[in-house]
C-alpha atoms as a PDB file:
ATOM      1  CA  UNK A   1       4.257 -20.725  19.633  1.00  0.00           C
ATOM      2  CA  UNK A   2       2.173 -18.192  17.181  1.00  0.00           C
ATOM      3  CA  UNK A   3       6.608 -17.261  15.922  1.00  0.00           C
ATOM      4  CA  UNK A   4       6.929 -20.848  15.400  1.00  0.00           C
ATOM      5  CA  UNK A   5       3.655 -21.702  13.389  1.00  0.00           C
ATOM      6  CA  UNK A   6       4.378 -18.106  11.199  1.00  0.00           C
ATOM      7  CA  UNK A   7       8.382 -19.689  10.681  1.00  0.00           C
ATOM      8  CA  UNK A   8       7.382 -23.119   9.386  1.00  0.00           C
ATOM      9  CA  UNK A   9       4.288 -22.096   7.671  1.00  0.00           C
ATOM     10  CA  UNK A  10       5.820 -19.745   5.431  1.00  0.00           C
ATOM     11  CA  UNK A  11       9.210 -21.810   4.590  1.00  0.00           C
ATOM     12  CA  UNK A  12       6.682 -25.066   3.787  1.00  0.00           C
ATOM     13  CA  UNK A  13       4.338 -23.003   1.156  1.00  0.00           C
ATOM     14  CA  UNK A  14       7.524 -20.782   0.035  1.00  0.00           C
ATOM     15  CA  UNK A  15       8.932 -24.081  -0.587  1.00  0.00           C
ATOM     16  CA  UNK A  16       6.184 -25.979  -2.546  1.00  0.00           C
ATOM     17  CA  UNK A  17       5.416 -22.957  -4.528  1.00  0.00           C
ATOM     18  CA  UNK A  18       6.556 -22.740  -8.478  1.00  0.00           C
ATOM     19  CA  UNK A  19       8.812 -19.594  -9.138  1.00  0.00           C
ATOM     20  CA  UNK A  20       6.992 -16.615 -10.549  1.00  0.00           C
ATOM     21  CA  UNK A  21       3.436 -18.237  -8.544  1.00  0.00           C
ATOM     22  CA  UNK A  22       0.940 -16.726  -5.981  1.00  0.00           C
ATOM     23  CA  UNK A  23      -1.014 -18.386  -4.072  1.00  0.00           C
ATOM     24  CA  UNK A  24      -3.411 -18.484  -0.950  1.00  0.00           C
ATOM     25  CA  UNK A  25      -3.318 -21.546   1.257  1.00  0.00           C
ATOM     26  CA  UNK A  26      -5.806 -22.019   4.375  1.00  0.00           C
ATOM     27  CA  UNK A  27      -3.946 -23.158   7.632  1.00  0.00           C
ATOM     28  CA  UNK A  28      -5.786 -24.078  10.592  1.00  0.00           C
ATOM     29  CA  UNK A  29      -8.113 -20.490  10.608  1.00  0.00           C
ATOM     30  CA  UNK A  30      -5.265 -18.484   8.859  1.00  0.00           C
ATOM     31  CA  UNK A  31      -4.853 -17.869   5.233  1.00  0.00           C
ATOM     32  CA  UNK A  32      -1.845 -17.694   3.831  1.00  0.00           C
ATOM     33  CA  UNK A  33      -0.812 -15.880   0.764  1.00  0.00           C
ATOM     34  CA  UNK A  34       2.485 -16.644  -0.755  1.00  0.00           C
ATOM     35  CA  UNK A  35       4.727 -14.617  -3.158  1.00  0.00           C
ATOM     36  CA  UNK A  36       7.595 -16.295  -4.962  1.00  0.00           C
ATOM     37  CA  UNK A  37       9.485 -13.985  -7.638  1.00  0.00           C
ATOM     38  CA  UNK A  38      10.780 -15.239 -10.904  1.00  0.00           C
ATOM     39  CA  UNK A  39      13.709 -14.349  -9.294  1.00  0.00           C
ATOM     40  CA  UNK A  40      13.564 -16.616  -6.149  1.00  0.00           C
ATOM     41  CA  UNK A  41      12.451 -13.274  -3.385  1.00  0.00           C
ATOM     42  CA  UNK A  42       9.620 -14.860  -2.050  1.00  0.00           C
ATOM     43  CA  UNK A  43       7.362 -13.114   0.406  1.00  0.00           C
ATOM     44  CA  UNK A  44       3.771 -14.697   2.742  1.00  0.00           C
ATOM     45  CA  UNK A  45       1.355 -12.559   4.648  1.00  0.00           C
ATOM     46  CA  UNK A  46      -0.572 -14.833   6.907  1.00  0.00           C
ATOM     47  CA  UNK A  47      -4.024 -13.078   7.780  1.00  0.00           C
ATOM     48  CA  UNK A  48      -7.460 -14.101   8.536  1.00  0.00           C
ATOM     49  CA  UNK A  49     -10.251 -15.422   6.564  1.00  0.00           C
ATOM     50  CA  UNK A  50     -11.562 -11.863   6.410  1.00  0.00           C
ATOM     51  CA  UNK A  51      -8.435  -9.879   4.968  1.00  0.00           C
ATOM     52  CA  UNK A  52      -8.703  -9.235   1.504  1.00  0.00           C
ATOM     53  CA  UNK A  53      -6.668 -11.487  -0.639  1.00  0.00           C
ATOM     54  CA  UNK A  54      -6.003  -8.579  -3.019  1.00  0.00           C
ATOM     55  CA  UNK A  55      -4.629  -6.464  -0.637  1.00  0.00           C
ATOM     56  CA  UNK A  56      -2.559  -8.702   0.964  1.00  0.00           C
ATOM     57  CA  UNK A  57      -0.384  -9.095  -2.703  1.00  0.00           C
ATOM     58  CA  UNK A  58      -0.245  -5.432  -3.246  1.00  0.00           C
ATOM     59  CA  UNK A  59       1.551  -5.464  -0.128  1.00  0.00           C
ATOM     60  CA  UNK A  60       3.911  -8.281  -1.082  1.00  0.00           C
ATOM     61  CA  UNK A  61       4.583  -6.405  -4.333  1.00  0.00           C
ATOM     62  CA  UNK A  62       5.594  -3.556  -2.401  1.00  0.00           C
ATOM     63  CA  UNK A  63       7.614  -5.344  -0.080  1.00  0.00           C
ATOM     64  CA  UNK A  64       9.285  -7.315  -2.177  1.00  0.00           C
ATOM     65  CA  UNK A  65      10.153  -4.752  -4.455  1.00  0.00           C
ATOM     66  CA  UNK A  66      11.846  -2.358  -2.055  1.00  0.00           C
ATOM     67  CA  UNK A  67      13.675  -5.239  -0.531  1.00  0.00           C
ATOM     68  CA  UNK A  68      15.258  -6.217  -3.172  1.00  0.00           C
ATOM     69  CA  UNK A  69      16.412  -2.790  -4.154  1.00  0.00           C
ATOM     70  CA  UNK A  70      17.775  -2.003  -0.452  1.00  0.00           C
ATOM     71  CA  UNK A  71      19.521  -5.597  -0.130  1.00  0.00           C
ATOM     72  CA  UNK A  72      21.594  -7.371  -2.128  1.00  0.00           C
ATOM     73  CA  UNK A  73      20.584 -10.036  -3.997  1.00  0.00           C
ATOM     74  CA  UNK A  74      23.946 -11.955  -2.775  1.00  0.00           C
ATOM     75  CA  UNK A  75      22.425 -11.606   0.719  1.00  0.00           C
ATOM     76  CA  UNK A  76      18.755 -13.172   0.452  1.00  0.00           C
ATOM     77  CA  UNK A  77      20.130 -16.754   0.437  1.00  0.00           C
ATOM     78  CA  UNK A  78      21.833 -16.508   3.671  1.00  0.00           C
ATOM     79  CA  UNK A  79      20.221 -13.718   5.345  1.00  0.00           C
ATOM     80  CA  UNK A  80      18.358 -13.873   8.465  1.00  0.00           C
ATOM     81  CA  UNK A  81      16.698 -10.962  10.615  1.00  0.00           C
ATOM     82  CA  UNK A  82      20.123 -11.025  12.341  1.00  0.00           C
ATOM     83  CA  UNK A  83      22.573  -9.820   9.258  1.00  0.00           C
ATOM     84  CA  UNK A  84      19.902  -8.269   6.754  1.00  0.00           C
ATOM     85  CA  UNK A  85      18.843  -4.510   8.317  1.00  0.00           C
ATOM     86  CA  UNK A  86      15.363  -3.937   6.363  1.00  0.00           C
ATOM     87  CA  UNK A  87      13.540  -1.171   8.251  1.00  0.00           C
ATOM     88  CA  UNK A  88      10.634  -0.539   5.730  1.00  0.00           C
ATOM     89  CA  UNK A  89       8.974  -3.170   6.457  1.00  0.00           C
ATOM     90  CA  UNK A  90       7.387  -2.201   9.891  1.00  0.00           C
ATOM     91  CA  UNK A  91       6.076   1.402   8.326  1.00  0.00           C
ATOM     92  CA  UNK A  92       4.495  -1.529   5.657  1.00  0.00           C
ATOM     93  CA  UNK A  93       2.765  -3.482   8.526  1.00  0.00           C
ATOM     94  CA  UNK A  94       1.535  -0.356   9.683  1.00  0.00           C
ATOM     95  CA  UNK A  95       0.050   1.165   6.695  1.00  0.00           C
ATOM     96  CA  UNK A  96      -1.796  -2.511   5.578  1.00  0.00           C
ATOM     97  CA  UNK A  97      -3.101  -3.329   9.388  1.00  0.00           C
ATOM     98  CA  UNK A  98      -6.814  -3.269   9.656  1.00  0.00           C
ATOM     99  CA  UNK A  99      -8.176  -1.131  12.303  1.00  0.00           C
ATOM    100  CA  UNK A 100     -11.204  -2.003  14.266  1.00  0.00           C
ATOM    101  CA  UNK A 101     -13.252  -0.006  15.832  1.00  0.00           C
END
């Protein structure tokens, strides 16, 4: 499934990237651009070819930023969509979403 390719995607390049890195990797017609903190928060936007790769790490600046200041940093090991409440992030996905006409 589309959840399933998003999941694995984003742990393998989260995973194989440095600490403090960003980086865009194509996947099948998807590119995805990957975050990783010096602190370990890592963040990936997967987008098409046609999204700008500038925007897209603006937004995981953003993100990652207000995350870490509304959960604990104790948390972001273990946490899962289950235990961590981050509501911001929808009003994020909203703002950055490209309308076509």
């Amino acid at each position: 499934s589309v959840q399933e390719f998003m999941t694995f995607t984003s742990q393998l390049i989260t995973e194989r990237s440095a600490l403090g890195s960003r980086a865009s990797v194509k996947e099948q017609e998807y590119l995805c651009h990957v975050y990783v903190r010096s602190d370990g928060l890592a963040g990936v936007v997967i987008a098409d070819n046609e999204y700008p790769q500038r925007v897209c790490f603006t937004l995981l600046d953003k993100v990652l930023d207000e995350f870490s200041r509304q959960v604990s940093r104790m948390d972001w090991p273990s946490g899962s969509p289950a235990t961590i409440t981050y509501s911001a992030l929808d009003g994020y996905l909203s703002k950055y979403q490209v309308h076509t006409p």
